[in-house]
N, C-alpha and C. Protein backbone atom coordinates (compact mmCIF):
# COMPACT_ATOMS: atom_id res chain seq x y z
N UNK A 1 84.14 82.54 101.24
CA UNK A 1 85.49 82.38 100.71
C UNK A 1 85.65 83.09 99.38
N UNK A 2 84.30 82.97 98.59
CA UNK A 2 84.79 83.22 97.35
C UNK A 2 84.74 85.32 97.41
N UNK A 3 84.10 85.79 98.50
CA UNK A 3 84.67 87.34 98.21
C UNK A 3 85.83 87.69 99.14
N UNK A 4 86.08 86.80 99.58
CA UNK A 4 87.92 86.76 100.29
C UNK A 4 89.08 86.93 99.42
N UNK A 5 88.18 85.74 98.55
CA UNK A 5 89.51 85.02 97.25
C UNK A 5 89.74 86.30 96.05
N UNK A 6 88.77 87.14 96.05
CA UNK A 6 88.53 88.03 95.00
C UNK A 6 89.21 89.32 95.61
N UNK A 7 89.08 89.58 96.62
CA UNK A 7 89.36 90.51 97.39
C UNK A 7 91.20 90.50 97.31
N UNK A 8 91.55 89.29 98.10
CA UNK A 8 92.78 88.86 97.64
C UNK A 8 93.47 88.79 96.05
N UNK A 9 92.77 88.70 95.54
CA UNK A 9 93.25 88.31 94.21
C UNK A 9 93.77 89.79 93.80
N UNK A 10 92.62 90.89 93.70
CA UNK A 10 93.37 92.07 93.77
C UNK A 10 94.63 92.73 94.45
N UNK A 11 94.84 92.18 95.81
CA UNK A 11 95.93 92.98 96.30
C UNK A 11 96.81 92.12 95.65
N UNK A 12 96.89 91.03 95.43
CA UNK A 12 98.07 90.51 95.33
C UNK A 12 98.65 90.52 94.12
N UNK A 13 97.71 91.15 93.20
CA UNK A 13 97.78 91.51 91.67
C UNK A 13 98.57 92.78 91.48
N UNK A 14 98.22 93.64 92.53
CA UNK A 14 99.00 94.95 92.77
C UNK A 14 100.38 94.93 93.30
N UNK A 15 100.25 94.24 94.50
CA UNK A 15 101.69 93.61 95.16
C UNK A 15 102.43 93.13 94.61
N UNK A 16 102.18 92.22 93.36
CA UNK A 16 103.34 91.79 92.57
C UNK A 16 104.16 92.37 92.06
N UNK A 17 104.03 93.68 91.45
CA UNK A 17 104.41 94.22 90.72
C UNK A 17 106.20 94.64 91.29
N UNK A 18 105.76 94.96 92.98
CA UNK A 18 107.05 95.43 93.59
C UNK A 18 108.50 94.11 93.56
N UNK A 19 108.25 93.38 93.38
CA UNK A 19 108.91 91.74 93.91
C UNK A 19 109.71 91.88 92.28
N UNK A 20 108.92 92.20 91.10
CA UNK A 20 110.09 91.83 89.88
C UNK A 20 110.71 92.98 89.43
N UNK A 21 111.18 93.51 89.83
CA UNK A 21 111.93 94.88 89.73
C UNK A 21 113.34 94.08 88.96
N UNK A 22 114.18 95.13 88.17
CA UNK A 22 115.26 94.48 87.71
C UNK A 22 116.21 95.13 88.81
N UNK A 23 116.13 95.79 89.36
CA UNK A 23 117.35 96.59 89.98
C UNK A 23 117.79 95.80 91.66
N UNK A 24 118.64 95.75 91.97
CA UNK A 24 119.26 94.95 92.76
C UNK A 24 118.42 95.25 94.41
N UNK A 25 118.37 96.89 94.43
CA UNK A 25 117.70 97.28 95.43
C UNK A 25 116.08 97.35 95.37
N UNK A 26 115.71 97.33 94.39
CA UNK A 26 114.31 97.32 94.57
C UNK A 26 113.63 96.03 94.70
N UNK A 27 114.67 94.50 94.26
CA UNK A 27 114.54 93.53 94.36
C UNK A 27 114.54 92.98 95.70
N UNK A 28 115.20 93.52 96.39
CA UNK A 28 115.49 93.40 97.70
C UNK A 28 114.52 93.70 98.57
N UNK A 29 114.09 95.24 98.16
CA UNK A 29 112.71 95.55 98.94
C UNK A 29 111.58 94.94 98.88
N UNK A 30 111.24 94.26 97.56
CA UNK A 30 109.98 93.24 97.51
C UNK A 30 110.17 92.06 98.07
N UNK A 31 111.61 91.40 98.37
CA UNK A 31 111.41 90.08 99.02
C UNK A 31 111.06 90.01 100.59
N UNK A 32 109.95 89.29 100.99
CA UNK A 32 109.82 89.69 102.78
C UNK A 32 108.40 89.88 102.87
N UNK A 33 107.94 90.29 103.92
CA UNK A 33 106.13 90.25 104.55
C UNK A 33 105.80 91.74 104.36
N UNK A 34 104.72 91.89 103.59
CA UNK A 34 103.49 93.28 103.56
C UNK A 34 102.48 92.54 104.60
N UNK A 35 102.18 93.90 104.68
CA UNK A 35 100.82 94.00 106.09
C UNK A 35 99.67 95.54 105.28
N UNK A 36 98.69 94.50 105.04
CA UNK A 36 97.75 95.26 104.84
C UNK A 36 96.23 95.30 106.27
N UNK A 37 96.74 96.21 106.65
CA UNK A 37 94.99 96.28 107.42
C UNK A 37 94.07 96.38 107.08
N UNK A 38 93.13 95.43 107.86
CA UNK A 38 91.57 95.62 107.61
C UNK A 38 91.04 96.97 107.87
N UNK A 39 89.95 97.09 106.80
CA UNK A 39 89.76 98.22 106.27
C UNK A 39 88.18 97.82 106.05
N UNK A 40 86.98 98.67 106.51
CA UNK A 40 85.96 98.42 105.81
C UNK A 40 85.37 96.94 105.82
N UNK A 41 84.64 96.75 104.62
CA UNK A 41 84.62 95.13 104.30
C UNK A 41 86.19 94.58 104.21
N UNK A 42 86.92 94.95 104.02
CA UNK A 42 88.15 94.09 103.63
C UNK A 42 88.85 93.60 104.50
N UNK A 43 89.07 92.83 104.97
CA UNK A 43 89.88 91.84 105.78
C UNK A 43 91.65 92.36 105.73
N UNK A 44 91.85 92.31 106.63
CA UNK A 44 93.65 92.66 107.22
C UNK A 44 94.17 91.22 105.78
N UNK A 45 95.42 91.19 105.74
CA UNK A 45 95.95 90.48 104.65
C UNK A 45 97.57 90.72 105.12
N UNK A 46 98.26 89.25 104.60
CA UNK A 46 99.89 89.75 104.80
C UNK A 46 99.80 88.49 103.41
N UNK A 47 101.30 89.46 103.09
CA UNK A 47 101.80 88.87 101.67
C UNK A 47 103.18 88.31 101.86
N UNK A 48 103.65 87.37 101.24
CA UNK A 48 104.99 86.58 101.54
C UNK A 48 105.75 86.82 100.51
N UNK A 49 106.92 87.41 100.40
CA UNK A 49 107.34 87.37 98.80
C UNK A 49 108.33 86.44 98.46
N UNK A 50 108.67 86.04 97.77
CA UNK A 50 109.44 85.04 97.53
C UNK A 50 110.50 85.14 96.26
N UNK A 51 111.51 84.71 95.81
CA UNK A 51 112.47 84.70 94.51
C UNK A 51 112.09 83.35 93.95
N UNK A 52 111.32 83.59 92.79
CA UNK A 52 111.02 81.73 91.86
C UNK A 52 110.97 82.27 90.12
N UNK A 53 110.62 81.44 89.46
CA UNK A 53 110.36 81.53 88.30
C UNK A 53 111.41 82.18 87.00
N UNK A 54 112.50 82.04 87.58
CA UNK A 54 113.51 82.73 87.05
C UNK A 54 114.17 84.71 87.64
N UNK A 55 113.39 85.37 87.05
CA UNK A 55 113.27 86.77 87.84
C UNK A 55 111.87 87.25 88.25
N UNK A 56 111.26 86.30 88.50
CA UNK A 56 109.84 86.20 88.61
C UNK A 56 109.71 86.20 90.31
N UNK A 57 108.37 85.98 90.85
CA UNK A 57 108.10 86.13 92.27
C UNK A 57 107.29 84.91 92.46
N UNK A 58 107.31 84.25 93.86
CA UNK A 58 105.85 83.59 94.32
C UNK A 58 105.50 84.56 95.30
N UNK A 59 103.93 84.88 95.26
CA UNK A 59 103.39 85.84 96.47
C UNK A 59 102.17 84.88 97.02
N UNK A 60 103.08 84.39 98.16
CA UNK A 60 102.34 83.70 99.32
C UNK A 60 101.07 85.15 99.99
N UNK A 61 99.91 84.61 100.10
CA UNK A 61 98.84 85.49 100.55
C UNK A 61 98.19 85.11 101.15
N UNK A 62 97.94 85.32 102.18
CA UNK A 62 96.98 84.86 103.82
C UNK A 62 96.07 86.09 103.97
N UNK A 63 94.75 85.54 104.05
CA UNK A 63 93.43 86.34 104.27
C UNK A 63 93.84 86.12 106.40
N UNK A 64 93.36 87.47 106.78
CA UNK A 64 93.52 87.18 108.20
C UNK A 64 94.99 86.18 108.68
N UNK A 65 95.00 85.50 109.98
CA UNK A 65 96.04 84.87 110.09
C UNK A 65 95.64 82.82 109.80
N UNK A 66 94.90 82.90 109.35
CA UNK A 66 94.51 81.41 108.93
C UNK A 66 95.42 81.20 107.34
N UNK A 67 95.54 79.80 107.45
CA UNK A 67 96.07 79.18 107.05
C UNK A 67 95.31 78.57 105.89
N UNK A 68 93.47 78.91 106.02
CA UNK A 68 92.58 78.11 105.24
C UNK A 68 92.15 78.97 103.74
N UNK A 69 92.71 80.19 104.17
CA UNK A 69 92.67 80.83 103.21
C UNK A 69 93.46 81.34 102.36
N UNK A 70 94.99 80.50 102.05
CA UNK A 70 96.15 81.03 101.20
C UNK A 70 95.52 80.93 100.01
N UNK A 71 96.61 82.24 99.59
CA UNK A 71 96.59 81.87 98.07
C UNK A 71 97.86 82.05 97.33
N UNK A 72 98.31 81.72 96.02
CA UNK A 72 99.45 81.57 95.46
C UNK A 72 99.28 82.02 94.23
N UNK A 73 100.32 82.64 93.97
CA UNK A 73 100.50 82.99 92.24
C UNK A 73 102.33 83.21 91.80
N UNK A 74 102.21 82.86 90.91
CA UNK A 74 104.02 82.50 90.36
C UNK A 74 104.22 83.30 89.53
N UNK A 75 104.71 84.08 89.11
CA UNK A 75 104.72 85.37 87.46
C UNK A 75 106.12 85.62 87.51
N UNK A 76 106.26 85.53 86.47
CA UNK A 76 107.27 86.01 85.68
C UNK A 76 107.55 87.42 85.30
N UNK A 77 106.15 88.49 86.12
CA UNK A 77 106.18 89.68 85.21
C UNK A 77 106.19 90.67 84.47
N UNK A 78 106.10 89.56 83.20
CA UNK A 78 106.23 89.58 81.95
C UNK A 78 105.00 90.21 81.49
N UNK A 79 103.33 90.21 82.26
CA UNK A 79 102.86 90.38 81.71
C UNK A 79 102.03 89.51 81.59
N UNK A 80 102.25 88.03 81.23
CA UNK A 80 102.24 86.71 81.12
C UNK A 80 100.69 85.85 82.11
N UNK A 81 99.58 85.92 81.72
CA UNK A 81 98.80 85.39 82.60
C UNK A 81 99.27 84.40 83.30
N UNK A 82 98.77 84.03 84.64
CA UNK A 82 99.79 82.96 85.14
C UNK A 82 97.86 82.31 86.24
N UNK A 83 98.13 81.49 86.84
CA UNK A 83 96.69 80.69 87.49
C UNK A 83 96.91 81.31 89.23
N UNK A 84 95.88 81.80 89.65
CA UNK A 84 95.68 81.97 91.06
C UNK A 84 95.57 80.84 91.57
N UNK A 85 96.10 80.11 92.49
CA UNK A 85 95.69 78.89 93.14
C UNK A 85 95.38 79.32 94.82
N UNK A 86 94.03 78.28 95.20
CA UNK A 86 93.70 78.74 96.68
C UNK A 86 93.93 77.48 96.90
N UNK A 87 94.41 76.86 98.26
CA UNK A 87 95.41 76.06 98.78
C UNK A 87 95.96 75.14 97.91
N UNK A 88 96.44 75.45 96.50
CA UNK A 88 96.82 74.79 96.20
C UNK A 88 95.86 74.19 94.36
N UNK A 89 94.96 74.92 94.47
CA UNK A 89 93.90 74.58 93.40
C UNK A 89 93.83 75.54 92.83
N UNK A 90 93.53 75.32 91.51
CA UNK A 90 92.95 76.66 90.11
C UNK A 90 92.05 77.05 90.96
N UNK A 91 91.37 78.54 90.95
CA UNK A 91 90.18 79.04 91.17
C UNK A 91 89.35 79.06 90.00
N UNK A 92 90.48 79.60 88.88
CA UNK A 92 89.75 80.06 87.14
C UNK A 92 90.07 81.39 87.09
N UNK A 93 90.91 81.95 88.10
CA UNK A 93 91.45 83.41 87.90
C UNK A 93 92.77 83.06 87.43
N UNK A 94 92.80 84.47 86.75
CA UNK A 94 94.49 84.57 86.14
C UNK A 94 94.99 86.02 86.57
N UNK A 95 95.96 86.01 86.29
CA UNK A 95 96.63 87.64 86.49
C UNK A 95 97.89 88.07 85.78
N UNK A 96 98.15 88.44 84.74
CA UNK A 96 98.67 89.51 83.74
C UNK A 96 99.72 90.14 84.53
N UNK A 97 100.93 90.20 85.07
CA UNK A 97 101.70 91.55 86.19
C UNK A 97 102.49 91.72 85.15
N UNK A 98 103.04 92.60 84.93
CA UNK A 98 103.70 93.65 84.16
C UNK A 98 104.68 95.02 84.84
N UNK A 99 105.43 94.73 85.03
CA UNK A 99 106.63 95.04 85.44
C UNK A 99 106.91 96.27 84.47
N UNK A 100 106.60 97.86 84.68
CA UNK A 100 106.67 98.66 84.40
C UNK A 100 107.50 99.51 84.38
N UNK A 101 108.29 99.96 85.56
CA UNK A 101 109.39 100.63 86.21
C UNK A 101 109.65 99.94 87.34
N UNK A 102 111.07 99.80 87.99
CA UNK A 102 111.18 99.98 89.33
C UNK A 102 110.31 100.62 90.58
N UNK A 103 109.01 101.22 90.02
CA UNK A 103 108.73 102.21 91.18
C UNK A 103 107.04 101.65 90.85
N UNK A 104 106.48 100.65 89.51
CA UNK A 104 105.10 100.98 89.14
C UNK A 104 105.05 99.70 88.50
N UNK A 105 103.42 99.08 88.54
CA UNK A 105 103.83 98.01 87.69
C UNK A 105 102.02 97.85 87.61
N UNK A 106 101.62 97.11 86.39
CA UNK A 106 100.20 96.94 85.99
C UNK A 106 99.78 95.84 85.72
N UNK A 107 98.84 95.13 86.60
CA UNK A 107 97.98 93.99 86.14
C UNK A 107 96.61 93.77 85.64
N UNK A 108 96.78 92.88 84.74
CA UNK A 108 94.80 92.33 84.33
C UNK A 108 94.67 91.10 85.25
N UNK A 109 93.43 91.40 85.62
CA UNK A 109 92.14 90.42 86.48
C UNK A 109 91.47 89.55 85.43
N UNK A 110 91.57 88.36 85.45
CA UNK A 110 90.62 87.77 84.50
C UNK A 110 90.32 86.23 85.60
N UNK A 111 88.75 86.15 84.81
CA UNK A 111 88.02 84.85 85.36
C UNK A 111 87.32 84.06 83.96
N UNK A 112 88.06 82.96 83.97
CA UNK A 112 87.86 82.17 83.19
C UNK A 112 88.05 82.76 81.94
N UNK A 113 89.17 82.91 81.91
CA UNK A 113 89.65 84.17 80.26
C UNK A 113 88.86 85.17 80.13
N UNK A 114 88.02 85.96 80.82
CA UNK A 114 87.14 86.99 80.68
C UNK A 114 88.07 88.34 81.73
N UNK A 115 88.40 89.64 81.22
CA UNK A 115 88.91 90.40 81.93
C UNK A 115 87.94 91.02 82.88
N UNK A 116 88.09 91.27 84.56
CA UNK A 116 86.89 92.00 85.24
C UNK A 116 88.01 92.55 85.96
N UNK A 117 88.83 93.23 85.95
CA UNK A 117 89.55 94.19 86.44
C UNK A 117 91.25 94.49 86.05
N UNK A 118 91.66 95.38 86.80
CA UNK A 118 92.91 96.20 86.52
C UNK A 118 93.25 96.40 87.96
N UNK A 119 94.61 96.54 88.44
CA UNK A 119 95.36 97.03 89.16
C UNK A 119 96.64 97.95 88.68
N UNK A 120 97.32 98.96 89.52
CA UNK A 120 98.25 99.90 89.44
C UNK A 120 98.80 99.85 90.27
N UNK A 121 100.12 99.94 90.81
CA UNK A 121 100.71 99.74 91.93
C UNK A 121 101.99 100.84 91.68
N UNK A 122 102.46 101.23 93.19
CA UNK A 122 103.19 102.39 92.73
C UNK A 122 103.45 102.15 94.14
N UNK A 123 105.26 101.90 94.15
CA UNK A 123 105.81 101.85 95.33
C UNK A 123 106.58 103.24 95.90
N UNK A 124 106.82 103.46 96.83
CA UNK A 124 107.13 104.68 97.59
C UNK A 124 108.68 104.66 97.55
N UNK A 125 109.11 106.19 97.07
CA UNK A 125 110.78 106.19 96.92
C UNK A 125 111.48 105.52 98.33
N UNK A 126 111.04 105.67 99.41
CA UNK A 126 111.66 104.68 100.17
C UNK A 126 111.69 103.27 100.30
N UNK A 127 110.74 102.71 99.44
CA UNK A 127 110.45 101.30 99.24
C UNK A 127 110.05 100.64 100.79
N UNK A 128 109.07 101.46 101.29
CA UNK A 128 108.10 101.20 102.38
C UNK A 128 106.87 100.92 102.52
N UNK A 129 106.40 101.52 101.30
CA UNK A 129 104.47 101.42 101.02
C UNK A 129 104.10 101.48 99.71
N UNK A 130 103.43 100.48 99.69
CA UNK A 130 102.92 100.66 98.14
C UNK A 130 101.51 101.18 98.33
N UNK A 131 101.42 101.52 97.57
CA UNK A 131 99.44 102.09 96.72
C UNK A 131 99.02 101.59 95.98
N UNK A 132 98.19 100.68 95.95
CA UNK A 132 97.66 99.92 94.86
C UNK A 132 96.46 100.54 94.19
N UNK A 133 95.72 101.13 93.01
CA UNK A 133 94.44 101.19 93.28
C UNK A 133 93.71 100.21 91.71
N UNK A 134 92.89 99.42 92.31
CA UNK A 134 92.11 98.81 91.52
C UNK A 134 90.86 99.13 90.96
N UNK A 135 90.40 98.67 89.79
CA UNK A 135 89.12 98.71 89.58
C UNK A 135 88.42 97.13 89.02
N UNK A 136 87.81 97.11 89.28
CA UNK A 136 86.58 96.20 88.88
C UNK A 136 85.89 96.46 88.05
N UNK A 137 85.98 96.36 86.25
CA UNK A 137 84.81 96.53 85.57
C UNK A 137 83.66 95.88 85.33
N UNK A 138 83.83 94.81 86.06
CA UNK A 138 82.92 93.41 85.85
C UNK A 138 82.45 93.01 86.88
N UNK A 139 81.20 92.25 87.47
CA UNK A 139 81.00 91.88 88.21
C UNK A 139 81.43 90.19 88.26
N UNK A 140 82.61 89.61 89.39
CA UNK A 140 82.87 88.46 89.60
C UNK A 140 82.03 88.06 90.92
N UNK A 141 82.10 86.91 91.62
CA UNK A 141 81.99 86.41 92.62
C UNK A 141 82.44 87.28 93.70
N UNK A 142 81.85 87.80 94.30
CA UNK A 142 82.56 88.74 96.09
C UNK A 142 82.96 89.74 95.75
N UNK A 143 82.59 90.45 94.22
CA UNK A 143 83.35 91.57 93.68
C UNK A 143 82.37 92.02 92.96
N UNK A 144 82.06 93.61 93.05
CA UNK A 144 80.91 94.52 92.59
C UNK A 144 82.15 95.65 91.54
N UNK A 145 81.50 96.09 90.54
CA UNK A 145 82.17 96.81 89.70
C UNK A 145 82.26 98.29 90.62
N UNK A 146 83.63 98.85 90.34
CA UNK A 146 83.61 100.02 91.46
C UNK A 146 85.69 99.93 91.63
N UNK A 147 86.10 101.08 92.29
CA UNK A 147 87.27 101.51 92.20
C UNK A 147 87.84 101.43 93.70
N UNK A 148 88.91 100.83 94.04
CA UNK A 148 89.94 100.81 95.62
C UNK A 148 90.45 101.29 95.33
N UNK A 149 91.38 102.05 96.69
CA UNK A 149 92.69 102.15 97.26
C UNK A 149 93.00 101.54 97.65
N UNK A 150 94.34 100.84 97.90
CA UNK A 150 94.55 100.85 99.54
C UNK A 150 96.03 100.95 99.90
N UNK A 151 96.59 100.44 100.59
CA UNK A 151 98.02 100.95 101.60
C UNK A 151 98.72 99.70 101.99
N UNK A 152 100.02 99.07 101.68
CA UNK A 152 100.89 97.80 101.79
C UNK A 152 101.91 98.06 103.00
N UNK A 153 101.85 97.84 103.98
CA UNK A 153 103.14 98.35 104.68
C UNK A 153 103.72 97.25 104.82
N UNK A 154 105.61 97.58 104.60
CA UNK A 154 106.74 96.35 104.73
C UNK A 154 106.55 96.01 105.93
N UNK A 155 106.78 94.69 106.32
CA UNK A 155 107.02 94.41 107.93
C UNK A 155 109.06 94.88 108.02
């Protein structure tokens, strides 16, 4: 679980970024289901987006199609560390989203207030696919220091 949860924690750190857009249409495009395929070690993933927190997002996140492995995060953003919860519980991760442009947005990875990674996210002028790419400077739980890609498609 725990290199699921880590694994996850990144996309969904990247994925956020699309959901707080200020603009009416780009807001629109982040609310609704991403489909990431399994890839490699990485497990297939779908993301839920949601309108909460004021202009903020909840991003519902399912490892595979089980139910045992959600995870949740609420942001505002802002920027603003906010708590990863897996069904419902702290893990001890946080995540930083930062709302950059309409088109790009940047998060910090941290475990237990300690930073072990970065995400970039950069959505496609059609607002169809994002690109996330992460790095890992730290070694966490299920996570080796080292650099991703990967590919978000809208349902």
């Amino acid at each position: 679980m725990a290199g699921r949860t880590a694994t996850g924690v990144l996309c969904v750190a990247a994925l956020a970024w699309i959901v707080g857009s200020t603009g009416t249409l780009s807001a629109q495009m982040g609310i609704g289901t991403w489909v990431k395929q399994a890839t490699g070690s990485s497990p297939a993933m779908t993301m839920s987006v949601e309108a909460c927190c004021g202009s903020g997002r909840r991003l519902i996140y399912r490892v595979g199609t089980s139910d045992a492995a959600t995870m949740t995060v609420e942001s505002p953003f802002d920027g603003t560390d906010v708590p990863v919860l897996v069904l419902g519980k702290p893990t001890g991760q946080t995540m930083g989203i930062k709302r950059v442009d309409d088109h790009h947005a940047v998060t910090v990875l941290k475990m237990n207030g300690q930073q072990f990674g970065t995400s970039t996210a950069t959505l496609s002028a059609d607002g169809k696919t994002l690109t996330i790419e992460s790095e890992i400077t730290a070694a966490v739980p299920g996570r080796t220091p080292g650099k991703t890609t990967e590919t978000w498609i809208k349902k």
